[in-house]
N, C-alpha and C. Protein backbone atom coordinates (compact mmCIF):
# COMPACT_ATOMS: atom_id res chain seq x y z
N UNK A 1 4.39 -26.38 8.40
CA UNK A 1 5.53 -26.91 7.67
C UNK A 1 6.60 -25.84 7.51
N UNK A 2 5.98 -24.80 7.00
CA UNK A 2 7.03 -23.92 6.66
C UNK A 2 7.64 -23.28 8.14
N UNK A 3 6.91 -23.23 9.06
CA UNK A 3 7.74 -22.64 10.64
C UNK A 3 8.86 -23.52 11.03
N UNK A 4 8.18 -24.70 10.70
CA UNK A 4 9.48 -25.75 11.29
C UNK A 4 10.49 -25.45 10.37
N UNK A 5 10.58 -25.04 9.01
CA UNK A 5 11.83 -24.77 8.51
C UNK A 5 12.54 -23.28 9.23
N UNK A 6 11.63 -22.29 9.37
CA UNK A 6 12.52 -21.41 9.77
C UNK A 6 12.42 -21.75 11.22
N UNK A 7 12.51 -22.27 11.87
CA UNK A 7 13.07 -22.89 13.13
C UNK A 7 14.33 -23.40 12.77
N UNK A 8 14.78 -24.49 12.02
CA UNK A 8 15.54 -24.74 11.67
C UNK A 8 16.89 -24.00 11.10
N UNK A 9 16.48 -23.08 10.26
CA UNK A 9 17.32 -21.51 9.84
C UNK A 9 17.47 -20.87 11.08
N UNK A 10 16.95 -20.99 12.26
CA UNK A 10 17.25 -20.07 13.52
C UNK A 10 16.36 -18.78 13.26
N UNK A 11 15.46 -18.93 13.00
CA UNK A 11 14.57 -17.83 12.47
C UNK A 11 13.18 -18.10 13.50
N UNK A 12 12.79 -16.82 14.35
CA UNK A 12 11.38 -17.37 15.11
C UNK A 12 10.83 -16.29 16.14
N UNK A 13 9.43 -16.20 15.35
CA UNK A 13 8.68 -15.38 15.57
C UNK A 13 7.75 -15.29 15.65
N UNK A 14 6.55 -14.14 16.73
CA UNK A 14 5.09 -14.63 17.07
C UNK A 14 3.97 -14.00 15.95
N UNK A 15 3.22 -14.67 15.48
CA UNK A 15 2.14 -14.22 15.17
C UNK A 15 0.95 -13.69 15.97
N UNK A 16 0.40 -12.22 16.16
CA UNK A 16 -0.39 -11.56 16.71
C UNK A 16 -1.33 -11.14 15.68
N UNK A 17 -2.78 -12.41 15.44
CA UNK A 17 -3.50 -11.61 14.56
C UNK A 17 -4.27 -10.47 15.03
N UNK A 18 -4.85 -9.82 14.15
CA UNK A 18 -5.14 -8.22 14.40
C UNK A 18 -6.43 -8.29 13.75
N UNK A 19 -6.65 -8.79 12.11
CA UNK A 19 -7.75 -8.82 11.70
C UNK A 19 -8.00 -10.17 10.83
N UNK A 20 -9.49 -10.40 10.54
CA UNK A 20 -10.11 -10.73 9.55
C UNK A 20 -11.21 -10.67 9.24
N UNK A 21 -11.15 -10.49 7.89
CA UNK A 21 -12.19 -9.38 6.66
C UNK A 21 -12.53 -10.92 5.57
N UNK A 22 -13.92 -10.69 5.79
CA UNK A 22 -14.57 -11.26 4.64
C UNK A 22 -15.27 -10.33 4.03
N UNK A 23 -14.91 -10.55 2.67
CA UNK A 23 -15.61 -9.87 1.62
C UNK A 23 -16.57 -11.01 0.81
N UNK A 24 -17.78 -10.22 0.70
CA UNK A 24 -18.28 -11.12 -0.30
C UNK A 24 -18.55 -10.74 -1.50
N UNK A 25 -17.42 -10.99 -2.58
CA UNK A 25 -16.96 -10.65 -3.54
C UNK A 25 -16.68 -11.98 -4.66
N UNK A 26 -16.73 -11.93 -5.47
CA UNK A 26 -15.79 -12.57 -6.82
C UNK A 26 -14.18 -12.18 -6.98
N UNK A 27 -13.64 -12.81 -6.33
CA UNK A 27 -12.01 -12.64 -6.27
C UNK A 27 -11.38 -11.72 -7.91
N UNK A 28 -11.25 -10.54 -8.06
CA UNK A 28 -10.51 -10.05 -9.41
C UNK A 28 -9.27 -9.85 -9.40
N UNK A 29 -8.35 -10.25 -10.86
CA UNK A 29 -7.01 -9.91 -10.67
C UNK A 29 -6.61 -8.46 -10.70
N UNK A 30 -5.45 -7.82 -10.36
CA UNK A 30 -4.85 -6.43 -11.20
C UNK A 30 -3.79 -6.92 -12.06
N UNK A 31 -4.18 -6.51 -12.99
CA UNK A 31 -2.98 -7.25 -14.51
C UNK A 31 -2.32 -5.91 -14.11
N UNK A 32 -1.10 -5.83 -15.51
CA UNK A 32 -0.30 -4.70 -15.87
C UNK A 32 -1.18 -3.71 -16.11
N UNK A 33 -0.57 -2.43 -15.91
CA UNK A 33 -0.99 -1.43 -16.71
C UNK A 33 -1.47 -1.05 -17.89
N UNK A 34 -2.22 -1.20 -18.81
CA UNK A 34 -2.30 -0.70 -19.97
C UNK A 34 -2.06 0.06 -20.60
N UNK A 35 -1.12 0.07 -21.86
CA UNK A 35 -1.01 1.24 -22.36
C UNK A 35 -1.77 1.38 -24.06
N UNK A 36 -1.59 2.76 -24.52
CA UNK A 36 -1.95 2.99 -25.89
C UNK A 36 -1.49 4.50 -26.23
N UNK A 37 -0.84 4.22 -27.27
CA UNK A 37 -0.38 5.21 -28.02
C UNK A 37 -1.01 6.35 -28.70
N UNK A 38 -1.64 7.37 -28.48
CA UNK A 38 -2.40 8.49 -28.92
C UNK A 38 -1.70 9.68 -29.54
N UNK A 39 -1.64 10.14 -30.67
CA UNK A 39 -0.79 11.23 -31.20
C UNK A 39 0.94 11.64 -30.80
N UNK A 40 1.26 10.25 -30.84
CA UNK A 40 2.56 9.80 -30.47
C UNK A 40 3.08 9.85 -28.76
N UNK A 41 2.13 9.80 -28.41
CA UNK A 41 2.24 9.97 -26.76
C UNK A 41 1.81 8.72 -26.26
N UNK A 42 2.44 8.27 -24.98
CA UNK A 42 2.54 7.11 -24.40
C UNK A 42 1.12 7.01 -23.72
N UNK A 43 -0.24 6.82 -23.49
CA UNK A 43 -1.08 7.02 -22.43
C UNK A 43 -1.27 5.49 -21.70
N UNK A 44 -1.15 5.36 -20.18
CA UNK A 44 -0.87 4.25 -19.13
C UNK A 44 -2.12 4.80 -18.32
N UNK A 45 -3.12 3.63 -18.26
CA UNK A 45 -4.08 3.70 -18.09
C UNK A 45 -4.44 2.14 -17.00
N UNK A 46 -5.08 2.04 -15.68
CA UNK A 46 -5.90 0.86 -15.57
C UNK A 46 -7.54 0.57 -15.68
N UNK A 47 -7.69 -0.30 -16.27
CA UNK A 47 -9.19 -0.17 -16.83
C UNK A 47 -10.02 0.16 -15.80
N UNK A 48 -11.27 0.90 -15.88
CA UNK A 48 -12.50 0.92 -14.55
C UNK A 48 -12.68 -0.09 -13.97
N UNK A 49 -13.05 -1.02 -14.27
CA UNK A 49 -13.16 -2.38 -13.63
C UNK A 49 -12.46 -2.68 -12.48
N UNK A 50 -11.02 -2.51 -12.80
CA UNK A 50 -9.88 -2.71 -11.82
C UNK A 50 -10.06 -1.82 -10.58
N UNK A 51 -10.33 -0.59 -11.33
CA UNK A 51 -10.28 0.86 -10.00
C UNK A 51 -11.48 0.68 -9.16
N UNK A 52 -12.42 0.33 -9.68
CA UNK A 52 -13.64 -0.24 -9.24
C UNK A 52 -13.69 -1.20 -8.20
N UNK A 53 -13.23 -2.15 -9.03
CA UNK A 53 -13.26 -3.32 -7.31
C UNK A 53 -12.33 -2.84 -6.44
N UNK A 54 -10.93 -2.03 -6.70
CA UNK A 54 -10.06 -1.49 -5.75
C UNK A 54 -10.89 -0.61 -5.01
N UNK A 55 -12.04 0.06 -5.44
CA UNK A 55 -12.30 0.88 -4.47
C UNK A 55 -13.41 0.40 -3.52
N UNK A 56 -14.22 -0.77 -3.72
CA UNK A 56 -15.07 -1.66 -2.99
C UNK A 56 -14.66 -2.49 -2.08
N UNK A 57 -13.29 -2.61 -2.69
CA UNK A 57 -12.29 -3.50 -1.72
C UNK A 57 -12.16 -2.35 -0.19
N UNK A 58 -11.89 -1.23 -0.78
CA UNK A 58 -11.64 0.13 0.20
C UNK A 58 -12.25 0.29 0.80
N UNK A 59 -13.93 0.15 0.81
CA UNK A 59 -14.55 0.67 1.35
C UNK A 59 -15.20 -0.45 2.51
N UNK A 60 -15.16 -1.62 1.62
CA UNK A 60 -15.24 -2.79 3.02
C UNK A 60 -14.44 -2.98 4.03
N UNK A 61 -13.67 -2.76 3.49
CA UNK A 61 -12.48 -2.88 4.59
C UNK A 61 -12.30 -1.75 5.23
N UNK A 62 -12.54 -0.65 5.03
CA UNK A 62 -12.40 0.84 6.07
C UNK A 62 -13.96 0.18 6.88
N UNK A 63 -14.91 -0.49 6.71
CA UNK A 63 -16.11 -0.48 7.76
C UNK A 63 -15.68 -1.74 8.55
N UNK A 64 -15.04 -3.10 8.06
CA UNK A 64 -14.88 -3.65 9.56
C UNK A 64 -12.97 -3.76 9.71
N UNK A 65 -12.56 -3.11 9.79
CA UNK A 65 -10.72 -3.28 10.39
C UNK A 65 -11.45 -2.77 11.70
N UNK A 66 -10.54 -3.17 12.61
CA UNK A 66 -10.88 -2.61 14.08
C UNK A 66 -9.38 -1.51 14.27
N UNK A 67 -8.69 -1.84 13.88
CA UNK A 67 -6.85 -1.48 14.12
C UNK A 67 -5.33 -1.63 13.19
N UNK A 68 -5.44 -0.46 12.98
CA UNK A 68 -4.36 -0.27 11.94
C UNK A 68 -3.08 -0.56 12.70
N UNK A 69 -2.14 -1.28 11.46
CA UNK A 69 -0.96 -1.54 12.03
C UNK A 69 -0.07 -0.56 11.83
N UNK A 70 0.59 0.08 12.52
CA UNK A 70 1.77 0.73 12.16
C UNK A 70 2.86 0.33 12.45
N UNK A 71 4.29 0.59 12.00
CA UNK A 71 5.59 0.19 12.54
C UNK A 71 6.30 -1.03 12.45
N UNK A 72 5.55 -1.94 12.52
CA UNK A 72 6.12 -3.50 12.19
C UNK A 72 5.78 -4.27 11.13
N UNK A 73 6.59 -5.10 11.13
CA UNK A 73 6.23 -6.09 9.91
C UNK A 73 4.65 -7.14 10.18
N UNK A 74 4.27 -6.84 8.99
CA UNK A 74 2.74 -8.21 9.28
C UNK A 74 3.16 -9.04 8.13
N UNK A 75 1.91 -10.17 7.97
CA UNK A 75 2.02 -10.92 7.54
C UNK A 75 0.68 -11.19 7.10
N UNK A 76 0.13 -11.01 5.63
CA UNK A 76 -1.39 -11.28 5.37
C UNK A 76 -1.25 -12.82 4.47
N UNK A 77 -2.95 -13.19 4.77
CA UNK A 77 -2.86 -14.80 4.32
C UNK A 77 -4.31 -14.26 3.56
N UNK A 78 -4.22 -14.89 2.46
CA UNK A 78 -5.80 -14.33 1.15
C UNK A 78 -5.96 -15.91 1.20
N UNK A 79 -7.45 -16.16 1.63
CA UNK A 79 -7.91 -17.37 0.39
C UNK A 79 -9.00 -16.51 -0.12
N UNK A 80 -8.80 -16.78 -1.41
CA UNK A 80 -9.62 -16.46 -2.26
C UNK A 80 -10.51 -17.43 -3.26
N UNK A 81 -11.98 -17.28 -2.82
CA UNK A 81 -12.70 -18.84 -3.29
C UNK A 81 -13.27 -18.31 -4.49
N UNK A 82 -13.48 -18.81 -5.65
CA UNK A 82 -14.40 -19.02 -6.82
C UNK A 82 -15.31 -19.95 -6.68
N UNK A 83 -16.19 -19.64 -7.87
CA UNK A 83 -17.47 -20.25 -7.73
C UNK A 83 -16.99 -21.57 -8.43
N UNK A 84 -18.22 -22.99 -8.46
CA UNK A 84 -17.60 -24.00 -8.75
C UNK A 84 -17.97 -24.21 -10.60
N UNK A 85 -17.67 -24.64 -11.26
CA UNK A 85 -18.53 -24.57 -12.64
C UNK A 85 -18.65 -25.93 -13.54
N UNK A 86 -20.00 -26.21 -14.28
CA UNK A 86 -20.49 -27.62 -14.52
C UNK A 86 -19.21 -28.19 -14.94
N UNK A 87 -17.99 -28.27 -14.85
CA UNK A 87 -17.16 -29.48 -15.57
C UNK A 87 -16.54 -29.58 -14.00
N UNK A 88 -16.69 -29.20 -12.99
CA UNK A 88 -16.10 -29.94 -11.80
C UNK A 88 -16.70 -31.30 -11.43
N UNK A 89 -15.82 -31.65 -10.76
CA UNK A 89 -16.42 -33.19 -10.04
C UNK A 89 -16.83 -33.05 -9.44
N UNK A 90 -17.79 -34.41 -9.23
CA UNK A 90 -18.78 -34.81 -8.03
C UNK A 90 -18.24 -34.97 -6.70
N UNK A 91 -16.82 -35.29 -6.61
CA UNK A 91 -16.20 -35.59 -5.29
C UNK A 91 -16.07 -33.74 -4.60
N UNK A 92 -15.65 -33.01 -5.34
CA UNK A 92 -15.03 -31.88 -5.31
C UNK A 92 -16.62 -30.68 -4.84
N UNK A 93 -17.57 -31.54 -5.27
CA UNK A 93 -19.02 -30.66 -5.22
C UNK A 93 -18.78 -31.07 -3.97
N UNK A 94 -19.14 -32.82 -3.51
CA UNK A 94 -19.39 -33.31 -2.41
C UNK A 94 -18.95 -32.78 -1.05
N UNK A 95 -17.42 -32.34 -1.52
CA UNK A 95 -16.49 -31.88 -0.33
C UNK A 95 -17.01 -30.18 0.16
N UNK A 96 -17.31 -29.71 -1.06
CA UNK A 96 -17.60 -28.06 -0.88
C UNK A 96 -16.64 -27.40 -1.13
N UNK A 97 -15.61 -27.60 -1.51
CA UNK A 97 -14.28 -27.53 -2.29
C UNK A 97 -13.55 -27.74 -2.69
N UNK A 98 -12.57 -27.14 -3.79
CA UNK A 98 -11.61 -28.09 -4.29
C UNK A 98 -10.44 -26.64 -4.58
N UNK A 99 -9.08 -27.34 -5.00
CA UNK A 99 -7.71 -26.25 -5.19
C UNK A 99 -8.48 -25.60 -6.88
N UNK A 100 -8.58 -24.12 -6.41
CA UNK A 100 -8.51 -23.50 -8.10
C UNK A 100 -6.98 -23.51 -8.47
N UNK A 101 -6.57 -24.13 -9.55
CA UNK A 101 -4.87 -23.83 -9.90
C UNK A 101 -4.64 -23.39 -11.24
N UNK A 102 -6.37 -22.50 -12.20
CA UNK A 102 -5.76 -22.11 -13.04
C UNK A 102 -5.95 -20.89 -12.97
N UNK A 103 -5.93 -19.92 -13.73
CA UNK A 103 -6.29 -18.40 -13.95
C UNK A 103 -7.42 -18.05 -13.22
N UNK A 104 -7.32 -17.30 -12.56
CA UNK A 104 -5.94 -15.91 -12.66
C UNK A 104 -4.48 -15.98 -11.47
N UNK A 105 -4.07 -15.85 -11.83
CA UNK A 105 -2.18 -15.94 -11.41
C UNK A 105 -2.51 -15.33 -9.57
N UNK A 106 -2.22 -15.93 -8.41
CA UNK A 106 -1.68 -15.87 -7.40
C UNK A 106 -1.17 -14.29 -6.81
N UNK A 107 0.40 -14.46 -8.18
CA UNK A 107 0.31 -12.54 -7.90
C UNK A 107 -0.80 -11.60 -8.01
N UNK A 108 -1.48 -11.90 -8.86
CA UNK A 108 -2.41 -10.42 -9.75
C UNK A 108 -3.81 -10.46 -8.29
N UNK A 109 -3.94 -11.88 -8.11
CA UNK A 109 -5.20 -11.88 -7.28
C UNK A 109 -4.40 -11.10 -5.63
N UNK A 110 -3.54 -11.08 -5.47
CA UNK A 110 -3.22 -10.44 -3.79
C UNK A 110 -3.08 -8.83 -4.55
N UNK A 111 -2.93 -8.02 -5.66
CA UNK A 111 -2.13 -6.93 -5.87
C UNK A 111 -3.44 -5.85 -5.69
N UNK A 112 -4.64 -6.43 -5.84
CA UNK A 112 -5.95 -5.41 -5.83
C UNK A 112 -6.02 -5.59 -3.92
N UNK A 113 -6.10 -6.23 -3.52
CA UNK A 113 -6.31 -6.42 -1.94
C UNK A 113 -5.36 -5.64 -1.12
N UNK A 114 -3.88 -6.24 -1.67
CA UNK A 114 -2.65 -5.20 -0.73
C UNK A 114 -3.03 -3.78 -0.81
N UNK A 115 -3.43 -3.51 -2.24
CA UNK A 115 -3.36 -2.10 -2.50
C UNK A 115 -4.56 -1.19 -1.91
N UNK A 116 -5.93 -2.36 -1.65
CA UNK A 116 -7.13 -1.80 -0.95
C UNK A 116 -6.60 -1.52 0.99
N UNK A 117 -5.74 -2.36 1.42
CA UNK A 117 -5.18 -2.71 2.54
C UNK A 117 -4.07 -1.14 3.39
N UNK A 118 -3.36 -0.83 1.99
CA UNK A 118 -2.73 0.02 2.23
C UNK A 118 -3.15 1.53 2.63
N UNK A 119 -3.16 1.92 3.74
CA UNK A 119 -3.35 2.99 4.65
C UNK A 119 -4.33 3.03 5.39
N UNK A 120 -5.02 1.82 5.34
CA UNK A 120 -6.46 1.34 6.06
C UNK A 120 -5.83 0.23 6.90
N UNK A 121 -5.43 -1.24 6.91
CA UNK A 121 -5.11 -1.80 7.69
C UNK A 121 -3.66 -1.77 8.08
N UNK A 122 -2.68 -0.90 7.47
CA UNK A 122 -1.61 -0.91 7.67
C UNK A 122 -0.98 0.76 7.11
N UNK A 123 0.30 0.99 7.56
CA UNK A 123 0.52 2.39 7.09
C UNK A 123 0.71 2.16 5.88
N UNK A 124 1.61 1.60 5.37
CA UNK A 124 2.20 1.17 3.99
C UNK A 124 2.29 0.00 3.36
N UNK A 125 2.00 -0.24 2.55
CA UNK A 125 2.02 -2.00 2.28
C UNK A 125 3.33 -2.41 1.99
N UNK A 126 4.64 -1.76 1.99
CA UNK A 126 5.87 -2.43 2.03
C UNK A 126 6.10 -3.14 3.67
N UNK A 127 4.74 -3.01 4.83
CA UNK A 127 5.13 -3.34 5.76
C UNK A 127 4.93 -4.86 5.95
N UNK A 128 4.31 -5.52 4.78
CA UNK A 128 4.48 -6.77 4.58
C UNK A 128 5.80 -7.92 4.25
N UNK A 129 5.96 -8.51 5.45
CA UNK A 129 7.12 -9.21 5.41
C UNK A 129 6.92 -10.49 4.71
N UNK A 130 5.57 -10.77 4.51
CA UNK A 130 5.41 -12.38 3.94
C UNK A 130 3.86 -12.25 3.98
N UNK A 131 3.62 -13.10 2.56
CA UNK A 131 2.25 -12.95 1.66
C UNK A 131 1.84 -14.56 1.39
N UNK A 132 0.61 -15.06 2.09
CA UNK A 132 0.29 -16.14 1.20
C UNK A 132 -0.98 -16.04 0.57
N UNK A 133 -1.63 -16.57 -0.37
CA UNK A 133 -2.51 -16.55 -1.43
C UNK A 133 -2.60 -18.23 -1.84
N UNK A 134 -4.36 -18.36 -1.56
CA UNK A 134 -4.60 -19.77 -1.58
C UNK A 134 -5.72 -19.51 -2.31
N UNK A 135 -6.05 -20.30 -3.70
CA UNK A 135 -7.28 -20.42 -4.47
C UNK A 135 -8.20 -21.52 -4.39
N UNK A 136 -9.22 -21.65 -4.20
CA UNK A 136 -10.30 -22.22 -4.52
C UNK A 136 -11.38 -22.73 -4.92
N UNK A 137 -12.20 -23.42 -4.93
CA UNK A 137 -13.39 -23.01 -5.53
C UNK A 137 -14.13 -23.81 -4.64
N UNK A 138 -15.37 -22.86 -4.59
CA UNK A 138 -16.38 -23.36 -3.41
C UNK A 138 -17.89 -22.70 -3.95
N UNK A 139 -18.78 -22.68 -3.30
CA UNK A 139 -19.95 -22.72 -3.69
C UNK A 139 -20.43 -21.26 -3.09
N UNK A 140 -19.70 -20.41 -2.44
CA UNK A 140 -19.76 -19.24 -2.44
C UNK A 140 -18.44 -18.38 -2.57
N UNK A 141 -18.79 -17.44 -4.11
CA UNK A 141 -16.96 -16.65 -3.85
C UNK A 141 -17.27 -15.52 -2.92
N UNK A 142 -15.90 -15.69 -2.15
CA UNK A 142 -15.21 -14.58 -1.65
C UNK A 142 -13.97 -14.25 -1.33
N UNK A 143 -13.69 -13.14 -0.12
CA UNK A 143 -11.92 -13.24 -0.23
C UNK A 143 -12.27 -13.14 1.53
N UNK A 144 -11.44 -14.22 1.74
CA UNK A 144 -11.08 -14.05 3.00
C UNK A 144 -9.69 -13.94 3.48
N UNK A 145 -9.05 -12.61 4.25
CA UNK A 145 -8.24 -11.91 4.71
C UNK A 145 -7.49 -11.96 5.89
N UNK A 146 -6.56 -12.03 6.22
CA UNK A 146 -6.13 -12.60 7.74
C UNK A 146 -4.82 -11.87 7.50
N UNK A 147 -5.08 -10.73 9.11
CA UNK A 147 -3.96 -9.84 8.67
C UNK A 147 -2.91 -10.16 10.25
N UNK A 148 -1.97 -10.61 10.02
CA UNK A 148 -1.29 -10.70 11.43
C UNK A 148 -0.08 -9.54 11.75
N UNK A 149 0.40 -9.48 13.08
CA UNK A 149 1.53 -8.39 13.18
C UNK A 149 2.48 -9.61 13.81
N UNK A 150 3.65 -8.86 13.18
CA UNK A 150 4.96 -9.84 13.41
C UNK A 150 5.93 -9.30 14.39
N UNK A 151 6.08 -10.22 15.35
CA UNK A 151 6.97 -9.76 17.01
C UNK A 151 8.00 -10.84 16.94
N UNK A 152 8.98 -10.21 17.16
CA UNK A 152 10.51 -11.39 17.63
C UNK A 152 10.39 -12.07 18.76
């Protein structure tokens, strides 16, 4: 849907995927920073938890990337599945999935991944020209990763 619009804008370009990474993980967000005030000093802190899965995220992904991108723009696609829990429906069991659309926020769930991504599947993560992030829930969580390079 969305190509046919930038077709339309005169906009058009190839997708060359490069990778994809399954993790088998519980999808976590990165919130804000935390702060707290200690003897009148500002201290900005992110909790262990966060640095934690950032660094599990790191380390899966440095064992299967085959090829780092350098130089061009990519384009990564996250679905990220949750587990299903007793107030879902029977249709939604039946299917093996259904749309997660509440918490945690879209942004926060791609910001631990880009940041595991950055200097491992790509030089820099500003080399991302376009981000999608799809939630779910299914009967096994994980994050699945799809990293493409972008050619005119």
């Amino acid at each position: 849907m969305f190509i046919t619009k930038l077709k339309e804008l005169g906009i058009a370009f190839r997708f060359k995927k490069k990778s994809h990474i399954v993790i088998n993980v519980l999808p976590k967000p990165k919130q804000s920073v935390k702060t707290f005030v200690t003897g009148g000093r500002a201290i900005h802190y992110q909790p262990a938890d966060v640095r934690n899965y950032v660094k599990l995220l790191q380390m899966v992904i440095k064992a299967r990337i085959t090829e780092k991108i350098t130089g061009v723009p990519c384009y990564v696609i996250i679905f990220a599945f949750f587990p299903f829990n007793s107030t879902d429906k029977k249709p939604a069991l039946n299917r093996g999935w259904a749309f997660h659309w509440k918490k945690p926020d879209c942004d926060n769930i791609s910001k631990p991944i880009l940041d595991a991504l950055d200097g491992l599947a790509i030089d820099n993560d500003s080399n991302f020209a376009g981000i999608t992030v799809f939630k779910f829930k299914a009967p096994k969580p994980r994050l699945e990763i799809f990293i493409y390079e972008l050619n005119y």
